[in-house]
C-alpha atoms as a PDB file:
ATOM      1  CA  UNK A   1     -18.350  -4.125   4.015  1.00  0.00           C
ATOM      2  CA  UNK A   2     -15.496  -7.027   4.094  1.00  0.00           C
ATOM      3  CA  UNK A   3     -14.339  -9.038   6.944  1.00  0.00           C
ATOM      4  CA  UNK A   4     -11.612  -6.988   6.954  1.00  0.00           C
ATOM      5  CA  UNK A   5     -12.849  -4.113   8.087  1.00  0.00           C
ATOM      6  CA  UNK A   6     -14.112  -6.050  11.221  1.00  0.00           C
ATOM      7  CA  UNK A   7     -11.080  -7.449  12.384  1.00  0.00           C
ATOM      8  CA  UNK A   8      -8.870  -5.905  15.263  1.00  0.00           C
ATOM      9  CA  UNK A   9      -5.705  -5.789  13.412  1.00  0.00           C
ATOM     10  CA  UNK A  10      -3.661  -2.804  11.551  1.00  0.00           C
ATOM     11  CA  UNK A  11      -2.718  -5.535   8.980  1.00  0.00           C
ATOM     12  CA  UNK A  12      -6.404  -6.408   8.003  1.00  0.00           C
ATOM     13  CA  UNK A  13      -7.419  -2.719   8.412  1.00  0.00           C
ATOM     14  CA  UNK A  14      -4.911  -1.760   5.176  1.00  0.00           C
ATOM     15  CA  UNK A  15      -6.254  -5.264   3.280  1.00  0.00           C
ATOM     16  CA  UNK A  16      -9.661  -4.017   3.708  1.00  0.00           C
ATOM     17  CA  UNK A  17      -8.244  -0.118   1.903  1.00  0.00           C
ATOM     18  CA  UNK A  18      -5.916  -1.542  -0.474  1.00  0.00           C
ATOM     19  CA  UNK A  19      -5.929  -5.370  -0.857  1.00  0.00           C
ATOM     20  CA  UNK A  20      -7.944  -5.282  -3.988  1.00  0.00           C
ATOM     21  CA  UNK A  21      -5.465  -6.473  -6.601  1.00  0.00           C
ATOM     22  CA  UNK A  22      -5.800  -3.462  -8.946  1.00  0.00           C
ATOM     23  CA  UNK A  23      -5.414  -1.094  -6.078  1.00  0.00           C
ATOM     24  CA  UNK A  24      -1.446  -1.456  -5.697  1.00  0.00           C
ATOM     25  CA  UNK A  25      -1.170  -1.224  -9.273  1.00  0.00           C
ATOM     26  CA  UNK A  26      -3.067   2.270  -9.411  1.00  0.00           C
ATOM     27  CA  UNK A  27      -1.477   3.228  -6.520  1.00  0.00           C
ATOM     28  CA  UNK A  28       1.702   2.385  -8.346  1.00  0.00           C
ATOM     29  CA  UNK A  29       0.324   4.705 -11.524  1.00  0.00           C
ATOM     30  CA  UNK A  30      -0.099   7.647  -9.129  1.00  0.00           C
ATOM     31  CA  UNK A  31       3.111   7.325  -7.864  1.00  0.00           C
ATOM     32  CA  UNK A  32       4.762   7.765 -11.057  1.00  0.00           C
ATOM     33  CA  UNK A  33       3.068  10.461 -12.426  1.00  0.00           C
ATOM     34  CA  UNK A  34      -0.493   9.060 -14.191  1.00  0.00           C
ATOM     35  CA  UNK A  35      -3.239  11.105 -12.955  1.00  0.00           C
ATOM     36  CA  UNK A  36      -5.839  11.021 -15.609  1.00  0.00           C
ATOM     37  CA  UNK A  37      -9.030   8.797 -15.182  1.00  0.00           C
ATOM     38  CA  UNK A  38      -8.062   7.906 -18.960  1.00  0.00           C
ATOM     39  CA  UNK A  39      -4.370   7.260 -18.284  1.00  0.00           C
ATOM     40  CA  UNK A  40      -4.668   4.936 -16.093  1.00  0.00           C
ATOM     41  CA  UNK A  41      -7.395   3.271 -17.681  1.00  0.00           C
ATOM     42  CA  UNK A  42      -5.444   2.510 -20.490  1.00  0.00           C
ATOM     43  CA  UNK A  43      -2.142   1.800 -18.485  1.00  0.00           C
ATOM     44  CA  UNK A  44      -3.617  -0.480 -16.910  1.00  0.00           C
ATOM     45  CA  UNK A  45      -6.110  -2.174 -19.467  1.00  0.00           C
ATOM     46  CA  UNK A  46      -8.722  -1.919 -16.607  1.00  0.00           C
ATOM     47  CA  UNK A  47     -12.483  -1.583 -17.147  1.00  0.00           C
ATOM     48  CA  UNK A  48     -13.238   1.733 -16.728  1.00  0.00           C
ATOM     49  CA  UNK A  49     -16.640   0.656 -14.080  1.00  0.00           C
ATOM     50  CA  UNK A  50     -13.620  -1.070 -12.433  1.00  0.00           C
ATOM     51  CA  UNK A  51     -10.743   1.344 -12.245  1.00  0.00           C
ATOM     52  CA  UNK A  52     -14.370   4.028 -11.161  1.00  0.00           C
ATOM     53  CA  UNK A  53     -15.193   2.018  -8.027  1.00  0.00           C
ATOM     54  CA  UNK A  54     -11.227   1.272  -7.286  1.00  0.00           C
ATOM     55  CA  UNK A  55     -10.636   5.273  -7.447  1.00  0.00           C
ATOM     56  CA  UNK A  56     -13.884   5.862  -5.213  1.00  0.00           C
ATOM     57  CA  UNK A  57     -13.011   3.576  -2.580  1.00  0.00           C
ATOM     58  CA  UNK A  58      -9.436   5.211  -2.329  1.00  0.00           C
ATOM     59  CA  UNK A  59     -10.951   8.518  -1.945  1.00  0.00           C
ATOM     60  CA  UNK A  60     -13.440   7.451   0.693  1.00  0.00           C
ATOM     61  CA  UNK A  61     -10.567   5.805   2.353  1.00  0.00           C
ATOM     62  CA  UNK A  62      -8.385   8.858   2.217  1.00  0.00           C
ATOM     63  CA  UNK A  63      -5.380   7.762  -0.092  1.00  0.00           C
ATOM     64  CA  UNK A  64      -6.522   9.567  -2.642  1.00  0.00           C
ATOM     65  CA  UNK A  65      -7.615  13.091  -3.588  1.00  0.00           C
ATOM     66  CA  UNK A  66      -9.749  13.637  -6.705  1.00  0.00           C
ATOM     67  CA  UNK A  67      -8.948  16.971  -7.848  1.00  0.00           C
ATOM     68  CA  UNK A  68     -10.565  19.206 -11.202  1.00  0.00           C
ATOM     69  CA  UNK A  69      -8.504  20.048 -13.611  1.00  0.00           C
ATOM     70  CA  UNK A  70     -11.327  20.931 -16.075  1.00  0.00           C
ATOM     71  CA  UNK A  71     -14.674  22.178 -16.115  1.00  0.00           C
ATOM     72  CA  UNK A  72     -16.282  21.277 -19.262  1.00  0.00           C
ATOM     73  CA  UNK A  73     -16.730  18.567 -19.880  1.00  0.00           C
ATOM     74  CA  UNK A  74     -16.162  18.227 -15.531  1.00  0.00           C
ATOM     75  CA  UNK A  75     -12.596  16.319 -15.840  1.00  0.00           C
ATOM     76  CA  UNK A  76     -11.111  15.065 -12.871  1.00  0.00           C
ATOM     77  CA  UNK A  77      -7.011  13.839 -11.864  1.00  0.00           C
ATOM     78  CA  UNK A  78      -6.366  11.644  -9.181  1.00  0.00           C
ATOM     79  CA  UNK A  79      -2.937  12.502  -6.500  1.00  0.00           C
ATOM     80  CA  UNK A  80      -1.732  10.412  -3.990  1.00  0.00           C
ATOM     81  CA  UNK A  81      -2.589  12.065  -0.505  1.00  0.00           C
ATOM     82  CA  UNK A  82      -0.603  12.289   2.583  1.00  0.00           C
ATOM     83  CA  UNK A  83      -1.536   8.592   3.472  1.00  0.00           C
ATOM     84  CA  UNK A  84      -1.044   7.474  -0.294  1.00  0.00           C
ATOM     85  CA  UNK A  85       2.371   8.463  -0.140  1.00  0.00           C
ATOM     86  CA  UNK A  86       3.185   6.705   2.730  1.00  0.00           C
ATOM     87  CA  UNK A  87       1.612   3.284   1.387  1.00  0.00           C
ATOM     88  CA  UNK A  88       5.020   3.793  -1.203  1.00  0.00           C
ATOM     89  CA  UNK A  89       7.537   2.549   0.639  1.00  0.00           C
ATOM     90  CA  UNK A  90       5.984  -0.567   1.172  1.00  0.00           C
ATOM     91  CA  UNK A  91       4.987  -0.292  -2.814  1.00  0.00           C
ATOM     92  CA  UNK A  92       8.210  -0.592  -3.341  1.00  0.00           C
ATOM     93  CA  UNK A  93       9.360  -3.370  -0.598  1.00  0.00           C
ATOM     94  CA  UNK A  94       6.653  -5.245  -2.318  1.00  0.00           C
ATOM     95  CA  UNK A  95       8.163  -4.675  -5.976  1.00  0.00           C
ATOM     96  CA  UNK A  96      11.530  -5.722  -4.191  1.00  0.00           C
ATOM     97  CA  UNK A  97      10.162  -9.042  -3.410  1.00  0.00           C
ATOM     98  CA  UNK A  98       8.355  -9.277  -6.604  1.00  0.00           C
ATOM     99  CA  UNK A  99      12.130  -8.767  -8.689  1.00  0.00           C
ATOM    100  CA  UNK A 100      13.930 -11.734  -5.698  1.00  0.00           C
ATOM    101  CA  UNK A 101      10.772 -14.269  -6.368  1.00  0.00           C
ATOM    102  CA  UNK A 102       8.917 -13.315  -9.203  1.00  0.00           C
ATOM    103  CA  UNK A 103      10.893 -11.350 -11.770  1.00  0.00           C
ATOM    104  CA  UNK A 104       9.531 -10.707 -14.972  1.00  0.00           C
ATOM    105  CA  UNK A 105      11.225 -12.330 -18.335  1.00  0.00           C
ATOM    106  CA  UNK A 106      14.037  -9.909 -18.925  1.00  0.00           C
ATOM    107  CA  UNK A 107      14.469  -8.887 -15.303  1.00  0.00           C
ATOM    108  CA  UNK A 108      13.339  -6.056 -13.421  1.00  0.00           C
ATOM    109  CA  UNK A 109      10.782  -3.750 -15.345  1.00  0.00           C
ATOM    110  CA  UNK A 110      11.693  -0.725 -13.177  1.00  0.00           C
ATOM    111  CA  UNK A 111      14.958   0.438 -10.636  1.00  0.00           C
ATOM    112  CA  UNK A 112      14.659   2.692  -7.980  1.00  0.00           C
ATOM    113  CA  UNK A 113      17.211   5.484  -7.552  1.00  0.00           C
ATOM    114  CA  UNK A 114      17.426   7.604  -4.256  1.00  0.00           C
ATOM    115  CA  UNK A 115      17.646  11.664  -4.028  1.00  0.00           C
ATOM    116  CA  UNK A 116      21.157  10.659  -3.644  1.00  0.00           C
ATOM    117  CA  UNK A 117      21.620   9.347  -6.833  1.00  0.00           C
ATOM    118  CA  UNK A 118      22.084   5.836  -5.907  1.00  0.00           C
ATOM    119  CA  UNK A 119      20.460   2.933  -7.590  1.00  0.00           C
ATOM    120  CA  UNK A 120      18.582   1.211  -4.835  1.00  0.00           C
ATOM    121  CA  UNK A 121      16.725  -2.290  -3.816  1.00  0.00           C
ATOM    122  CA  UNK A 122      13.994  -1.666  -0.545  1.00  0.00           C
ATOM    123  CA  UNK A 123      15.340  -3.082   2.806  1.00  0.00           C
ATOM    124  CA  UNK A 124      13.440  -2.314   5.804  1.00  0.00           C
ATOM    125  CA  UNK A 125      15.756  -1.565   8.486  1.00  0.00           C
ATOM    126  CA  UNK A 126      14.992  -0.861  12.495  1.00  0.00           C
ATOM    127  CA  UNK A 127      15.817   2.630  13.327  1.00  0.00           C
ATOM    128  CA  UNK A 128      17.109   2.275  16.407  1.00  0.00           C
ATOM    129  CA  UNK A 129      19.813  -0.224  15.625  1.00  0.00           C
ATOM    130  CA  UNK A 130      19.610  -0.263  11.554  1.00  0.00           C
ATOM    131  CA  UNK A 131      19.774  -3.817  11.288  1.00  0.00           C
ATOM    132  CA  UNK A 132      17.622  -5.241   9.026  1.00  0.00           C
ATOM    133  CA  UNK A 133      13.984  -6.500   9.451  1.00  0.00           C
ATOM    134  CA  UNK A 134      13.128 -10.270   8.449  1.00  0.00           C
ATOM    135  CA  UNK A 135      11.040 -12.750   9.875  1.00  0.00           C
ATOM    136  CA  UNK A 136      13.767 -14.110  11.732  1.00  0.00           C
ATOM    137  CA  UNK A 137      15.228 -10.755  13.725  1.00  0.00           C
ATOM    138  CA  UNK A 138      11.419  -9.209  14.475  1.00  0.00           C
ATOM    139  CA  UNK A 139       9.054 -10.289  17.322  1.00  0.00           C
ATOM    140  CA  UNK A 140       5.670  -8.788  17.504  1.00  0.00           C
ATOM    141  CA  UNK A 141       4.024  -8.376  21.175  1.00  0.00           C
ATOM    142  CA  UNK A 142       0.459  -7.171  21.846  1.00  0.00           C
ATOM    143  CA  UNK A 143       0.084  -3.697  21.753  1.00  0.00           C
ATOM    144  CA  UNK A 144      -1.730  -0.921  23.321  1.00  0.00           C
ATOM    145  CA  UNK A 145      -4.791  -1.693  21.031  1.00  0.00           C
ATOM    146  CA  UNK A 146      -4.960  -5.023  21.454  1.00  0.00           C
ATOM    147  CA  UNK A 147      -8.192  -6.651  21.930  1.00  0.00           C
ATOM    148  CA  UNK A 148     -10.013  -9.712  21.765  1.00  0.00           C
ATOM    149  CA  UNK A 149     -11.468 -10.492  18.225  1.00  0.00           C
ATOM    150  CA  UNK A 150     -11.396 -11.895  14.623  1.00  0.00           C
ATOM    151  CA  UNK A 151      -7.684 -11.554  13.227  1.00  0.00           C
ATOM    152  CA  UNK A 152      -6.317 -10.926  16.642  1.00  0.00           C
ATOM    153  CA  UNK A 153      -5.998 -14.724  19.170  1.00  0.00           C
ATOM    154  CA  UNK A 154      -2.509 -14.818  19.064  1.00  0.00           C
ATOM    155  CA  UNK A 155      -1.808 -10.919  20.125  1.00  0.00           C
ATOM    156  CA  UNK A 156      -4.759 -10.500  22.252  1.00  0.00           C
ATOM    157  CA  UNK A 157      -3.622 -13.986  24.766  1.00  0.00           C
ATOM    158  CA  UNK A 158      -1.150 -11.685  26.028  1.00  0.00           C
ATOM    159  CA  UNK A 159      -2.980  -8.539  26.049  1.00  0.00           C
ATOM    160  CA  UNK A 160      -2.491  -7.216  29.377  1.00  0.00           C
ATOM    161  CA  UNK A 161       0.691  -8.919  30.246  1.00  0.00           C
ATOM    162  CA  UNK A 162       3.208  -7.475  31.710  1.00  0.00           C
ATOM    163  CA  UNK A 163       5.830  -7.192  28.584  1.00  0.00           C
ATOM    164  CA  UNK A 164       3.020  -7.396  26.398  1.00  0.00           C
END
C-alpha cells in the first residue's frame, strides 16, 4: 500500500486511486469511447503487464467496471463507473490547464463542446455565487473529518474550532 492511502486527506485519498501517471490517461481513453484491453493498449503504447495492473487497481478501487463482451476466448471491456465519471470533470479542468501551460506544438489536441452546442474551456465555478474558483477567491477550513495525521497539520490545528 502507498503513503497515500494512510494519510487523512480527500486529496491524498484520490492520489493513492488515480495518481499513477497512466491512470488519467486511461481514464481519459474510457471517457471517449476505448473500451478494449487491446485498444487502449495500443492507444496508449502501454505495456500490456502495465495497462493489466493499472485496469485492476481501478476496478478494485471502484472507477471502473470490467464487463464480458465475449466468451471464447473470455474477452473483457472496461466502462467508466459511477465514480469514473465523476473523476471527468476534473479530467478535463486538468486538460484545461494542460492547453494555458503546457500546450502541445500545434495547439490544443482536443476541444470540448457542451450538450448545448457550445465550444467550451473548464472553469470551476462556486454554486452558490458562480464566481469562479482560484487560489486566490477559495479558503479551505477543517472539516467534519478532520483529524490529526500525515497530510493533514495545517487542517487538523483548527479542528475543533469554532468556524473550523
Amino acid at each position: 500500500m502507498n503513503r497515500f492511502g494512510e494519510m487523512h486527506c480527500s486529496i491524498a485519498q484520490a492520489v493513492g486511486v488515480i495518481g499513477e501517471p497512466w491512470t488519467p490517461l486511461i481514464l481519459r481513453d474510457l471517457f471517449l469511447g476505448l473500451r478494449r484491453f487491446d485498444d487502449l493498449a495500443e492507444d496508449l503504447g502501454i505495456s500490456r503487464n502495465l495497462l493489466t495492473r493499472r485496469l485492476e487497481h481501478l476496478v478494485a478501487a471502484g472507477v471502473v467496471e470490467k464487463r464480458p463482451y465475449q466468451e471464447r476466448p473470455p474477452r473483457h471491456e472496461y466502462v467508466l463507473t459511477r465514480a469514473g465519471r465523476d473523476i471527468v470533470p476534473a479530467l478535463m479542468t486538468l486538460m484545461a490547464w494542460g492547453d494555458r501551460w503546457a500546450t502541445p506544438p500545434g495547439g490544443p489536441p482536443a476541444l470540448l463542446v457542451h450538450s448545448c452546442g457550445e465550444q467550451f474551456t473548464p472553469v470551476v465555478t462556486c454554486p452558490h455565487c458562480g464566481g469562479e474558483v482560484t487560489a486566490d477567491t477559495v479558503t479551505a477550513v477543517a472539516g467534519p473529518g478532520a483529524a490529526q495525521g500525515p497530510g493533514t497539520m495545517v487542517l487538523a490545528a483548527g479542528a475543533g474550532e469554532p468556524g473550523a
